[in-house]
N, C-alpha and C. Protein backbone atom coordinates (compact mmCIF):
# COMPACT_ATOMS: atom_id res chain seq x y z
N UNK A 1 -19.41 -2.44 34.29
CA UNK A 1 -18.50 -3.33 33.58
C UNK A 1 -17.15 -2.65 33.39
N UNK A 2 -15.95 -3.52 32.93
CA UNK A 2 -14.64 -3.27 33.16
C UNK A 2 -14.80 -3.48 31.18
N UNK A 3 -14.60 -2.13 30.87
CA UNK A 3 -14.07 -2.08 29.45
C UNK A 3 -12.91 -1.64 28.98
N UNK A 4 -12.15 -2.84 28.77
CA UNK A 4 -10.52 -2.77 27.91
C UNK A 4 -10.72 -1.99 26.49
N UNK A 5 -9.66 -1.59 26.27
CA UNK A 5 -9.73 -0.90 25.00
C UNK A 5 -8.19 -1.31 24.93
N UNK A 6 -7.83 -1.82 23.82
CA UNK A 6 -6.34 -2.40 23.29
C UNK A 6 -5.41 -0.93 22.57
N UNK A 7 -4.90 -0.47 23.85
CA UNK A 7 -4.11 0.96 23.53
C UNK A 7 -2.74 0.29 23.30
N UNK A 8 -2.09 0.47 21.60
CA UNK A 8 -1.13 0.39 21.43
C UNK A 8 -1.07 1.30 20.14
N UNK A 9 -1.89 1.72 19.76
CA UNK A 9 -2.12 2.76 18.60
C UNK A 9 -3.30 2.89 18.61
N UNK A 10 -3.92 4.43 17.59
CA UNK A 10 -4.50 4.77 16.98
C UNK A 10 -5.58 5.46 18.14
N UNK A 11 -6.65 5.77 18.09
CA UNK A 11 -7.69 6.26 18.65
C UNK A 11 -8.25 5.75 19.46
N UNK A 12 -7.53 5.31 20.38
CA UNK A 12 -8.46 4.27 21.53
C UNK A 12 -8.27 5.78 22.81
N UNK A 13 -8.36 6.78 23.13
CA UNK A 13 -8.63 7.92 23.93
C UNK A 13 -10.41 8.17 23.58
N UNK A 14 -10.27 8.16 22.28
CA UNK A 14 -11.83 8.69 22.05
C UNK A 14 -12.64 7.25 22.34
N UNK A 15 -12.50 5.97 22.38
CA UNK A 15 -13.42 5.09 22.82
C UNK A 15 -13.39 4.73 23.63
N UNK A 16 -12.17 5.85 25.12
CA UNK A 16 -12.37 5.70 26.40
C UNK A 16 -13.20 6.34 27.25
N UNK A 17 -13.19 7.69 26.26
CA UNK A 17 -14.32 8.79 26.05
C UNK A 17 -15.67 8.08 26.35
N UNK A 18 -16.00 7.44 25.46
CA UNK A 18 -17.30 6.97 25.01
C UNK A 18 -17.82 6.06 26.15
N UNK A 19 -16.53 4.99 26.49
CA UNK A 19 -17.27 4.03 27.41
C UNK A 19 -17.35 4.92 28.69
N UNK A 20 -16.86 6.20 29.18
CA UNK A 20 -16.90 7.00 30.59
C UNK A 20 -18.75 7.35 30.37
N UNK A 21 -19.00 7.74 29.11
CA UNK A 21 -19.93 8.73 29.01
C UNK A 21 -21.30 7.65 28.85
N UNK A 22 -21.00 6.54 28.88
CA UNK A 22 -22.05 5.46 28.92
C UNK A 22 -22.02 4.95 30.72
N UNK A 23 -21.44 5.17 31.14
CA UNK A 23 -21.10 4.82 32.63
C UNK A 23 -20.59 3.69 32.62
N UNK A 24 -19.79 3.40 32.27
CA UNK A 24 -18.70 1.92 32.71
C UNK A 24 -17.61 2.55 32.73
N UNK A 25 -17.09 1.67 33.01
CA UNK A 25 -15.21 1.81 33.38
C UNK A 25 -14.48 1.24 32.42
N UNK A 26 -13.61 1.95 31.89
CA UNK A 26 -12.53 2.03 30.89
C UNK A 26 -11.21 2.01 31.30
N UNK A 27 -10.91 0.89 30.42
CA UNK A 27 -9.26 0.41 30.97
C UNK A 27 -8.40 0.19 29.92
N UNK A 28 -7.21 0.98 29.83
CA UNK A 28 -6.22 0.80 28.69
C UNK A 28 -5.61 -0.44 28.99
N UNK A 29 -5.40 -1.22 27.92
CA UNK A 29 -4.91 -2.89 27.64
C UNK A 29 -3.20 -2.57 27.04
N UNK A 30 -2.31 -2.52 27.75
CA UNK A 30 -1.03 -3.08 26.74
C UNK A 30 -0.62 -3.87 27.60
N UNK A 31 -0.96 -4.81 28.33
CA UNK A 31 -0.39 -5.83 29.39
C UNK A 31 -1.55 -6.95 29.07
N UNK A 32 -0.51 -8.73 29.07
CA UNK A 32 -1.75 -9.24 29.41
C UNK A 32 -2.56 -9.13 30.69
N UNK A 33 -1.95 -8.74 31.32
CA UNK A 33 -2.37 -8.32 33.49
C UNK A 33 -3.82 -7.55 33.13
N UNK A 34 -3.67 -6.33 32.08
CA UNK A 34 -4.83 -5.26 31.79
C UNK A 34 -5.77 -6.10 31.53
N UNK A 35 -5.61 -6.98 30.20
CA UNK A 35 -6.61 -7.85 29.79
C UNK A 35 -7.21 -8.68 30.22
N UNK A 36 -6.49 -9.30 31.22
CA UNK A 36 -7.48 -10.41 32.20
C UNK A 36 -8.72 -9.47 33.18
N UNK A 37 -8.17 -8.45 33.22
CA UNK A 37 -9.37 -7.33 34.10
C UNK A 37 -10.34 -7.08 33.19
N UNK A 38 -10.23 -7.24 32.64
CA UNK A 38 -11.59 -6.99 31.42
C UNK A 38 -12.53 -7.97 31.30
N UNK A 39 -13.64 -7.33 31.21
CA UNK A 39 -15.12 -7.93 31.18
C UNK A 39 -15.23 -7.68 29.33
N UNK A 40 -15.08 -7.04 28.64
CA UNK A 40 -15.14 -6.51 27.46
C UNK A 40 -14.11 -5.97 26.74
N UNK A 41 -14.33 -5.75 25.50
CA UNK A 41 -13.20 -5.44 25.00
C UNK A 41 -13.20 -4.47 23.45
N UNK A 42 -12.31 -3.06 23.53
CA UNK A 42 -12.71 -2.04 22.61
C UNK A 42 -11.22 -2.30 21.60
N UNK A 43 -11.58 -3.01 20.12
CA UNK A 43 -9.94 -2.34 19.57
C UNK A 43 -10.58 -1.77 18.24
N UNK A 44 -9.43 -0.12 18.40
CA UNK A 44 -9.77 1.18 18.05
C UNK A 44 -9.33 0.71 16.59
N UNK A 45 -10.04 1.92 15.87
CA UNK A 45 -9.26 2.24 14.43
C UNK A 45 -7.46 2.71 14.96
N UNK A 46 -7.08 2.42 13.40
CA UNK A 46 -5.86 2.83 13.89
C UNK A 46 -5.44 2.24 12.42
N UNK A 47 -4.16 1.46 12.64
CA UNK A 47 -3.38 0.96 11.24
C UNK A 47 -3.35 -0.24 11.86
N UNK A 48 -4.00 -1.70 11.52
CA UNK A 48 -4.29 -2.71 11.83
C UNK A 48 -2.77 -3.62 11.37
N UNK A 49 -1.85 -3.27 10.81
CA UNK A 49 -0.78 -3.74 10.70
C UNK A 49 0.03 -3.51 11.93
N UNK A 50 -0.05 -2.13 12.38
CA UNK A 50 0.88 -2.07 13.46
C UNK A 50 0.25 -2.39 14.61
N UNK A 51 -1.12 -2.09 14.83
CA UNK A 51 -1.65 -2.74 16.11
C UNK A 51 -1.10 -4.19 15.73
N UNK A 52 -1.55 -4.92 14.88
CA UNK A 52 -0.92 -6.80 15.31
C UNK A 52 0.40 -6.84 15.56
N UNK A 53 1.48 -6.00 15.09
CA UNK A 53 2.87 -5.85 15.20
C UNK A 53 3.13 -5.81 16.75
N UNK A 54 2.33 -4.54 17.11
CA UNK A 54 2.37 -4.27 18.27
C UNK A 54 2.29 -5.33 19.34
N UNK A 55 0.92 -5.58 19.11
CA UNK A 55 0.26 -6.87 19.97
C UNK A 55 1.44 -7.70 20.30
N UNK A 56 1.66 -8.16 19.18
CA UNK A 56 3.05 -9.40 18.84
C UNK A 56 4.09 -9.13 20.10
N UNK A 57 4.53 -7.76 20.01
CA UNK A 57 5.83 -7.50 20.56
C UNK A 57 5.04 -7.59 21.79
N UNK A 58 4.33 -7.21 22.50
CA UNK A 58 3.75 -6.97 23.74
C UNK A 58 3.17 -8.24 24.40
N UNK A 59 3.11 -9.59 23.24
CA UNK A 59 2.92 -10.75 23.65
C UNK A 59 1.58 -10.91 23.75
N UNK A 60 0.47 -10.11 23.29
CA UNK A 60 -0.71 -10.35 23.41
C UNK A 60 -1.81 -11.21 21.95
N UNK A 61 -0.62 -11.20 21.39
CA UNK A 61 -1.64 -12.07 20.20
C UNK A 61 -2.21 -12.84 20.60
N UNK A 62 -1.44 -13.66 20.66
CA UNK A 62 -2.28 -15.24 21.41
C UNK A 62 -3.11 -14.96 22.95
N UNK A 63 -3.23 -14.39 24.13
CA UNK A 63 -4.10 -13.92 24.93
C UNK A 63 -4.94 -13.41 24.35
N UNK A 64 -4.99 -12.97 23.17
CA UNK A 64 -6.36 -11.67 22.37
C UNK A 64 -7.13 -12.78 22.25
N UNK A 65 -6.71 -13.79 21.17
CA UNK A 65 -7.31 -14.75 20.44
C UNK A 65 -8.06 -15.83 21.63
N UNK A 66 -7.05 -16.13 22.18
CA UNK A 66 -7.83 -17.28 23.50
C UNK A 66 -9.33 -16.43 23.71
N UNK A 67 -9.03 -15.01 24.40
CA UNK A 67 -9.92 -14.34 25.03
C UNK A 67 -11.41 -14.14 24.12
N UNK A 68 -10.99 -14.27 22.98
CA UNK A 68 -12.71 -13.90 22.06
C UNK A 68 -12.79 -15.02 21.49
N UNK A 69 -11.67 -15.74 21.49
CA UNK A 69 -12.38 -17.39 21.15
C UNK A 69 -13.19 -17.84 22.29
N UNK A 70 -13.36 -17.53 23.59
CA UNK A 70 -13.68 -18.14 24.70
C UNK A 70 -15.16 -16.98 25.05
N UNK A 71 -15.03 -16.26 24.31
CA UNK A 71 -16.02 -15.70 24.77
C UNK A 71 -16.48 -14.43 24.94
N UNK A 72 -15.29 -13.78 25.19
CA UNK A 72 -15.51 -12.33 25.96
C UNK A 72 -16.30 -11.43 24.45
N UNK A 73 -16.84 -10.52 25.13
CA UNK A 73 -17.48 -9.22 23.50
C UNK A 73 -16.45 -8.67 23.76
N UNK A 74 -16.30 -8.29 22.11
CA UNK A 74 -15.06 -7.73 21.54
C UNK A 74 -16.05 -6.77 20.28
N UNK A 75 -15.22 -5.34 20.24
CA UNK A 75 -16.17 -4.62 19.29
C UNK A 75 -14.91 -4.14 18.73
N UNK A 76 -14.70 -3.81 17.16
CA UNK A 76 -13.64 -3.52 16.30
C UNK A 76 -14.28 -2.89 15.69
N UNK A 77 -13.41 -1.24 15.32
CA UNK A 77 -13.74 -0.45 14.74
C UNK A 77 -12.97 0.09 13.51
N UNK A 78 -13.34 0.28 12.62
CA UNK A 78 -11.94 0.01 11.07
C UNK A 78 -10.78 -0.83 11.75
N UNK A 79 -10.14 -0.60 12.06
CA UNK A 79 -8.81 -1.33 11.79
C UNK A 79 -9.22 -2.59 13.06
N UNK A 80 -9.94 -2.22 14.30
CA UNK A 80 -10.42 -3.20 14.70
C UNK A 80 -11.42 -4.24 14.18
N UNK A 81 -12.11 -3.86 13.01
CA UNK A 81 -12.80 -5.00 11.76
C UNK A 81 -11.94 -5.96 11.22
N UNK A 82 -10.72 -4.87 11.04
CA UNK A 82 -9.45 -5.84 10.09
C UNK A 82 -9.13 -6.74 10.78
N UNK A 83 -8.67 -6.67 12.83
CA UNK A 83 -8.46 -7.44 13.29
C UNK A 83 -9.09 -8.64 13.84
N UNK A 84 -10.74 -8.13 13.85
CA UNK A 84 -11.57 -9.20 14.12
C UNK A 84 -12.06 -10.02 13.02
N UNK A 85 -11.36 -9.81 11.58
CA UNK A 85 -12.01 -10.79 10.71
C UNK A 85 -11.00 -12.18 10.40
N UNK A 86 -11.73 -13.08 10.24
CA UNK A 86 -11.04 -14.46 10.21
C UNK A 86 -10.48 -14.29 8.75
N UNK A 87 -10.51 -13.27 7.50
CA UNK A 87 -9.76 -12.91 6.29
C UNK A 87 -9.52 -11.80 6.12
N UNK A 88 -8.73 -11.48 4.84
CA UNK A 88 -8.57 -10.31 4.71
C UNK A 88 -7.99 -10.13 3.50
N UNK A 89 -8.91 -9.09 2.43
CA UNK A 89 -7.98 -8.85 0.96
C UNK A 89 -6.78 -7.58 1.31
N UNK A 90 -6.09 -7.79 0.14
CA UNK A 90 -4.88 -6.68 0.44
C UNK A 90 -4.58 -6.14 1.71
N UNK A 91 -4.30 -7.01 2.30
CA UNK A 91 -3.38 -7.19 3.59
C UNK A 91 -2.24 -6.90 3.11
N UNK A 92 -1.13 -6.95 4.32
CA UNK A 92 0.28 -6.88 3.51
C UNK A 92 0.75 -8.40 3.57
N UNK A 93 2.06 -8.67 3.24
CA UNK A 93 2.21 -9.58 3.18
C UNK A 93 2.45 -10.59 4.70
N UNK A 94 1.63 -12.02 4.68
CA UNK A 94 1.71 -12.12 6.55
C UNK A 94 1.28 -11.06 7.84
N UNK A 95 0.13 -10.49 7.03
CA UNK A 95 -0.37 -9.53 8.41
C UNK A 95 -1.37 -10.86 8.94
N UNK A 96 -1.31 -10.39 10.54
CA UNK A 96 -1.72 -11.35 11.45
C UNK A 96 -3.24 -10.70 11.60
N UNK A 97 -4.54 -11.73 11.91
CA UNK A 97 -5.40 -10.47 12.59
C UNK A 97 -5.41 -11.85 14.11
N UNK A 98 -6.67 -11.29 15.20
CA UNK A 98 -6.44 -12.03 16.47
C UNK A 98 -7.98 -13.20 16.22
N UNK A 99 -8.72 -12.45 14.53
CA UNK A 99 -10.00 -13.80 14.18
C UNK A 99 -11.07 -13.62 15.17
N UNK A 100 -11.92 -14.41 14.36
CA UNK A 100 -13.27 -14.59 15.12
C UNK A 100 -14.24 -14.44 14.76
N UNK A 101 -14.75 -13.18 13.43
CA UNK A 101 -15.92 -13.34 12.96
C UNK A 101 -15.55 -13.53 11.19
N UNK A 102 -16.39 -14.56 11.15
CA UNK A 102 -15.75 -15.22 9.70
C UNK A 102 -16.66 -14.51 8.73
N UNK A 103 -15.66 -13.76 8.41
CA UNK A 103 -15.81 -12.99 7.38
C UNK A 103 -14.78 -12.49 6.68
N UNK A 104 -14.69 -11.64 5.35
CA UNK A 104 -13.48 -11.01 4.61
C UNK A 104 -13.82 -10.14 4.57
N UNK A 105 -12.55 -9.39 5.10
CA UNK A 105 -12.77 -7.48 4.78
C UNK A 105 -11.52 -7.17 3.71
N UNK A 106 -11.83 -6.06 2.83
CA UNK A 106 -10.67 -5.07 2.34
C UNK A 106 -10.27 -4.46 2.72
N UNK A 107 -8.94 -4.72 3.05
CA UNK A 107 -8.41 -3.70 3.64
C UNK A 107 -8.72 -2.13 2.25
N UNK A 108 -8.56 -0.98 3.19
CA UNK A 108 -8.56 0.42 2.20
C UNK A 108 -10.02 0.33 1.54
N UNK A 109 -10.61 -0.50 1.74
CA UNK A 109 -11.59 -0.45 0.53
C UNK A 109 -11.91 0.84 -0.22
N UNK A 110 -12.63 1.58 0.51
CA UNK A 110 -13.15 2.80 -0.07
C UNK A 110 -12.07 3.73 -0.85
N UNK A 111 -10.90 4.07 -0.38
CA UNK A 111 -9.92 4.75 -0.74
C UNK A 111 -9.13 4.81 0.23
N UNK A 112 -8.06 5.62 -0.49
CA UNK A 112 -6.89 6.45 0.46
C UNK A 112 -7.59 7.57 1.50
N UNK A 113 -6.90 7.85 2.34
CA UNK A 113 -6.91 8.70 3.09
C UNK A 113 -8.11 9.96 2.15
N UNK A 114 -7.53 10.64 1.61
CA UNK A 114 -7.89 12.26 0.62
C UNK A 114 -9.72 11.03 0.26
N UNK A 115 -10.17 9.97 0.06
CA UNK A 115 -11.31 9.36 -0.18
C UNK A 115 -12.07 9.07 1.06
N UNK A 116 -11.71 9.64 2.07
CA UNK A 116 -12.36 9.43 3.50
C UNK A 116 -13.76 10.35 3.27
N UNK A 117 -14.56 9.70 4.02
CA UNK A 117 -16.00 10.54 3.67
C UNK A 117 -17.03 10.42 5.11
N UNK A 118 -18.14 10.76 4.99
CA UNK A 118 -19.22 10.53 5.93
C UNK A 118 -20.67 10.37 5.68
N UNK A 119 -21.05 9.12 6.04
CA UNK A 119 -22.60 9.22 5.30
C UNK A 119 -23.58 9.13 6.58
N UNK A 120 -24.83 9.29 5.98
CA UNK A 120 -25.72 8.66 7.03
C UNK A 120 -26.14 7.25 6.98
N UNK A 121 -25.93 6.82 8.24
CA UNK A 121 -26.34 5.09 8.08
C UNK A 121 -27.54 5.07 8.97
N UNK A 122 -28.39 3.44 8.78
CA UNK A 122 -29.33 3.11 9.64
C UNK A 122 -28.74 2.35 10.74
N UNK A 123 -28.51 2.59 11.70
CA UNK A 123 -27.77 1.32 12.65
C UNK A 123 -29.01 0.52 13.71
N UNK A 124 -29.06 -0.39 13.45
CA UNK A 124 -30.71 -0.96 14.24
C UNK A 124 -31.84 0.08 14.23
N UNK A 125 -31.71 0.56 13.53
CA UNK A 125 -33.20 1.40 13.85
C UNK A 125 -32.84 2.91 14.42
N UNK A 126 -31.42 3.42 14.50
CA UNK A 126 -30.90 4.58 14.67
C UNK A 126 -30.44 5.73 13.85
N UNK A 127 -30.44 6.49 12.97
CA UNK A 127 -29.91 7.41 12.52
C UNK A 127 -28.71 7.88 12.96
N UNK A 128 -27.39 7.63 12.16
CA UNK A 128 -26.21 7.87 12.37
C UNK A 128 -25.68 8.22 11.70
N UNK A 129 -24.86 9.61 11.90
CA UNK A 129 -23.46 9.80 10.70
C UNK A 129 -22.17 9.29 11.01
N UNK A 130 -21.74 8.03 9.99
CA UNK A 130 -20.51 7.63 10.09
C UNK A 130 -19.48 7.79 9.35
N UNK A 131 -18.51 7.99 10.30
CA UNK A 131 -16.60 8.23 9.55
C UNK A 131 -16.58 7.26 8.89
N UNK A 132 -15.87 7.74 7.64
CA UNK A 132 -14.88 6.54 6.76
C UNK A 132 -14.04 7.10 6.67
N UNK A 133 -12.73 6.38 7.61
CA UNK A 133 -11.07 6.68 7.63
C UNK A 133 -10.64 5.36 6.78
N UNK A 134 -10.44 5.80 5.52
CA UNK A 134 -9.50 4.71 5.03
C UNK A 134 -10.27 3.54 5.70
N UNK A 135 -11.40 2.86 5.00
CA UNK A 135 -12.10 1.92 5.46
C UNK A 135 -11.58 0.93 5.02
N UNK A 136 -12.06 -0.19 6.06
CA UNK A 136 -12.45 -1.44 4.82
C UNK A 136 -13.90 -2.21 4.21
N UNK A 137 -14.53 -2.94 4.34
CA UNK A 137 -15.95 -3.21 4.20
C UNK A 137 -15.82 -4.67 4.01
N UNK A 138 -16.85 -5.46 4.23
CA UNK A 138 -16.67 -6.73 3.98
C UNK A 138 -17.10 -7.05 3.04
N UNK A 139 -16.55 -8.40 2.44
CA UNK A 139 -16.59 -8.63 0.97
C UNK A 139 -17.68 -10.03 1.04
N UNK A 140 -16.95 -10.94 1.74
CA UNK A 140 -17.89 -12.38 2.23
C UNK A 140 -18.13 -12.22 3.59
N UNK A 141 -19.80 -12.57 3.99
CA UNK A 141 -20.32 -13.23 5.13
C UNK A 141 -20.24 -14.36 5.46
N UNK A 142 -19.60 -15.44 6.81
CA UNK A 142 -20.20 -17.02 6.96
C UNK A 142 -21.72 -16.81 7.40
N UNK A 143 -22.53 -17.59 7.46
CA UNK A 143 -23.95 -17.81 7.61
C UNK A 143 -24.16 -17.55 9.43
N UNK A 144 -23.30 -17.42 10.26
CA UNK A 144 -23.80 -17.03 11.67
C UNK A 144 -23.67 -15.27 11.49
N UNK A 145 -22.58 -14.99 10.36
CA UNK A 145 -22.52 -13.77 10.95
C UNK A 145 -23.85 -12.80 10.18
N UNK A 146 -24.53 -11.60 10.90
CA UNK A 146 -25.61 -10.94 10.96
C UNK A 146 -25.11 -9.38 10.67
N UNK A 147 -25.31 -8.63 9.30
CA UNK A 147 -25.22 -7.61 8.88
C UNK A 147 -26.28 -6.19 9.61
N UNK A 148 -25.85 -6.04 10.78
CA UNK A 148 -26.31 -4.47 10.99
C UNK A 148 -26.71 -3.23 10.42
N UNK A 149 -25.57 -3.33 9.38
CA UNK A 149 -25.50 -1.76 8.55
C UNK A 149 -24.61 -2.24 7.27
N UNK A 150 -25.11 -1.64 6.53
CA UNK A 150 -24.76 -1.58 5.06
C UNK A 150 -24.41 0.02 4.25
N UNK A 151 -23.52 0.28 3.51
CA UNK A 151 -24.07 1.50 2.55
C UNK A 151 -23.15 1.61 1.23
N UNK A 152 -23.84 2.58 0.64
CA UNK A 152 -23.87 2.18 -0.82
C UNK A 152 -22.30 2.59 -0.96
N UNK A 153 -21.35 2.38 -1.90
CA UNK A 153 -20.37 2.67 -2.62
C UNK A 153 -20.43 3.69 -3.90
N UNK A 154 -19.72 4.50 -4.02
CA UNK A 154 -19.68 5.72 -5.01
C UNK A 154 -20.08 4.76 -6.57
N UNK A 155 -19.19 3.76 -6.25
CA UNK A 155 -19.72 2.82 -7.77
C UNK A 155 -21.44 1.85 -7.69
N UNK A 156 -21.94 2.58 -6.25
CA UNK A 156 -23.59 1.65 -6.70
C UNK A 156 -24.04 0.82 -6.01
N UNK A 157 -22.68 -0.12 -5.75
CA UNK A 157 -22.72 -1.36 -4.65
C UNK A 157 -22.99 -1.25 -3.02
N UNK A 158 -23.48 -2.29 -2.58
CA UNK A 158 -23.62 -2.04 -1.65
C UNK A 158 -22.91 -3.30 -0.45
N UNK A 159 -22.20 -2.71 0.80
CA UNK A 159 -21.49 -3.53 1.36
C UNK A 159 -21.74 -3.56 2.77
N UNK A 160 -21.35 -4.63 3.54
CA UNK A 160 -21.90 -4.36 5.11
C UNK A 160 -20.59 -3.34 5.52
N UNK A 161 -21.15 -2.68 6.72
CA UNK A 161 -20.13 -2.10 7.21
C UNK A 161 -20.11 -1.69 8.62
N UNK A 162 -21.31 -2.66 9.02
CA UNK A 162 -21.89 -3.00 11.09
C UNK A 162 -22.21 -4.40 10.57
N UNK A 163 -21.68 -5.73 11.55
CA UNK A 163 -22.21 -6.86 11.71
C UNK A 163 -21.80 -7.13 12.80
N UNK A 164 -22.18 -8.49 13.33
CA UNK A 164 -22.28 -9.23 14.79
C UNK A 164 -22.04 -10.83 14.25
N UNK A 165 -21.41 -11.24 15.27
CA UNK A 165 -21.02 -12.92 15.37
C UNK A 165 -21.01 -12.96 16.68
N UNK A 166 -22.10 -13.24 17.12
CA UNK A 166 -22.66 -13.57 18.69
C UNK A 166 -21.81 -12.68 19.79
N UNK A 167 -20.46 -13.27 20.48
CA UNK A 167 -20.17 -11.81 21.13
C UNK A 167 -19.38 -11.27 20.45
N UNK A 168 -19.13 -10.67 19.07
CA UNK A 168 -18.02 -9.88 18.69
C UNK A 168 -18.94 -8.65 17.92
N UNK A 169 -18.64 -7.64 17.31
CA UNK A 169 -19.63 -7.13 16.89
C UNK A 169 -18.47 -5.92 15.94
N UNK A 170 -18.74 -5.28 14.93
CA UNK A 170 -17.14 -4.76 14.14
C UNK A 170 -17.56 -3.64 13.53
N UNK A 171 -17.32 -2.61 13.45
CA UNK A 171 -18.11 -1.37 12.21
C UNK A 171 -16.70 -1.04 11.36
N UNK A 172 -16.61 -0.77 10.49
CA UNK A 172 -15.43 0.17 9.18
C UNK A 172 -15.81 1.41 9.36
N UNK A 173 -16.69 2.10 10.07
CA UNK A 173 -16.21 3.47 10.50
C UNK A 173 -16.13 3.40 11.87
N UNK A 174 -16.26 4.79 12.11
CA UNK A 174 -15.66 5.15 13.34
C UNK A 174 -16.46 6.07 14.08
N UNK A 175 -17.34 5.23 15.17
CA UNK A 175 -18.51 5.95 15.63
C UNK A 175 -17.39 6.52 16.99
N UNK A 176 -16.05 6.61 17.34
CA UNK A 176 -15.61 7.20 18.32
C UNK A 176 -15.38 8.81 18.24
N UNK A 177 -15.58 9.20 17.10
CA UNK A 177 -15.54 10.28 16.39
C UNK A 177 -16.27 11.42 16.26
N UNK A 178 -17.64 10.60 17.04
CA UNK A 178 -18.61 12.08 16.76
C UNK A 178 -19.34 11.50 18.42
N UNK A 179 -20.32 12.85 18.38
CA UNK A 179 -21.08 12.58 20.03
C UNK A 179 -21.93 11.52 19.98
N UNK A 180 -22.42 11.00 19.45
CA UNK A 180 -23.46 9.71 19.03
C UNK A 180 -23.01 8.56 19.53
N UNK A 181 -23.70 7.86 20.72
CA UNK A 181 -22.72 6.80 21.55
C UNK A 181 -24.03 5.77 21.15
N UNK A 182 -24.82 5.72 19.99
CA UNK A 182 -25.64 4.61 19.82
C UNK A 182 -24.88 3.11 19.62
N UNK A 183 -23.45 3.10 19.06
CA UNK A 183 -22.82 2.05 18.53
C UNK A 183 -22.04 1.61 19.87
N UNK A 184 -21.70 2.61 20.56
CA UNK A 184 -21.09 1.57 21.69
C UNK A 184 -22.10 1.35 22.59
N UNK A 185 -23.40 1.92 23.17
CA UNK A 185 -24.61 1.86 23.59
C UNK A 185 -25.21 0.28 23.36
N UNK A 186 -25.11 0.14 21.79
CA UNK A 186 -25.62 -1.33 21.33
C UNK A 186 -24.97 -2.19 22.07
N UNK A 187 -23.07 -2.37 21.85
CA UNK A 187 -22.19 -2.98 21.98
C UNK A 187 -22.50 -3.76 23.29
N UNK A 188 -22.67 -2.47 24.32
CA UNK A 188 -22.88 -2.91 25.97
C UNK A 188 -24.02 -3.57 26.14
N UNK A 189 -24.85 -2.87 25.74
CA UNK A 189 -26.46 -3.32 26.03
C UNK A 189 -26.91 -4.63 25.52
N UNK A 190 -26.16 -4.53 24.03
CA UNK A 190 -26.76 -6.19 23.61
C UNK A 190 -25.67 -7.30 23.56
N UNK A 191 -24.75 -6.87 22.75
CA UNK A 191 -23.50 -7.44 22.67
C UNK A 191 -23.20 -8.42 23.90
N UNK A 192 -23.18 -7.36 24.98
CA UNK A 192 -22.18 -7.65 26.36
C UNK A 192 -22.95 -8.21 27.18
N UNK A 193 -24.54 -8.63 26.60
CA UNK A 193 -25.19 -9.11 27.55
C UNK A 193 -25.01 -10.59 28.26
């Protein structure tokens, strides 16, 4: 498979990494030309304000949106959560995302930067340690979408932070980060099926 990854910021090198080391082919997206070559689609953590900024200037908002409204798997990772959710608390003012799995995330949830942490999660039945860069977490589910992974909050609570909406699929950390390719492994295998 032909996996796009939407390089206009942030860490999309390490989830080019990931898709080489799963055996597919990895393709940087800042053209709509890139994006029509794509079978799939990776957008990285990063700062989800300037990726849509970006997008904007590069003319790909509206191609993003056609493309995962129509179908294609799309996997968002923190700031790619922000962009795949159809809401969003403390956004800035008029931040765009490209939609699709109806849900609300916070932006920052967990904290600032200096509140970034790492826990162990269950991901389908996997043992994983995941990044929290300046997360967000979701606040509301719609009834198609399906919670993967959850974990607790320093205050007790507990929030999703892996779900799926048929082909889109989103985590608030950042499995590009460590050697553990179970989360993009899923992505291809089930996701992209």
């Amino acid at each position: 498979m032909i996996i796009g990854v939407l390089a206009l910021q942030g860490d999309f090198r390490e989830h080019m990494e990931a898709i080489a080391a799963c055996g597919h082919e990895a393709l940087e997206v800042r053209r709509v030309s890139e994006l029509e070559m794509c079978q799939a689609l990776i957008l990285p953590g990063g700062e989800s304000t300037t990726i849509a900024l970006l997008a904007k200037t590069y003319g790909l908002i509206e191609p993003l949106r056609k493309r995962i409204s129509e179908g294609m798997p799309t996997y968002g990772s923190c700031a790619g959560m922000i962009l795949l959710a159809d809401r969003i608390l403390d956004g800035v003012s008029g931040q765009e995302t490209f939609g699709g799995i109806d849900m609300t995330v916070r932006r920052n949830a967990f904290g600032r930067q200096v509140d970034s942490f790492e826990s162990e999660l269950n991901f389908v039945g996997h043992q994983l340690r995941a990044v929290f860069i300046r997360a967000p977490w979701v606040e509301e589910l719609g009834s198609e979408v399906e919670v993967i992974s959850s974990v607790k909050t320093p205050a007790g609570e507990m929030h999703p932070v892996a779900v799926r909406q048929k082909h889109l699929m989103a985590t608030s950390f950042h499995p590009e980060l460590t050697h553990d390719l179970a989360v993009h492994r899923y992505f291809f295998d089930e996701v992209c099926k």
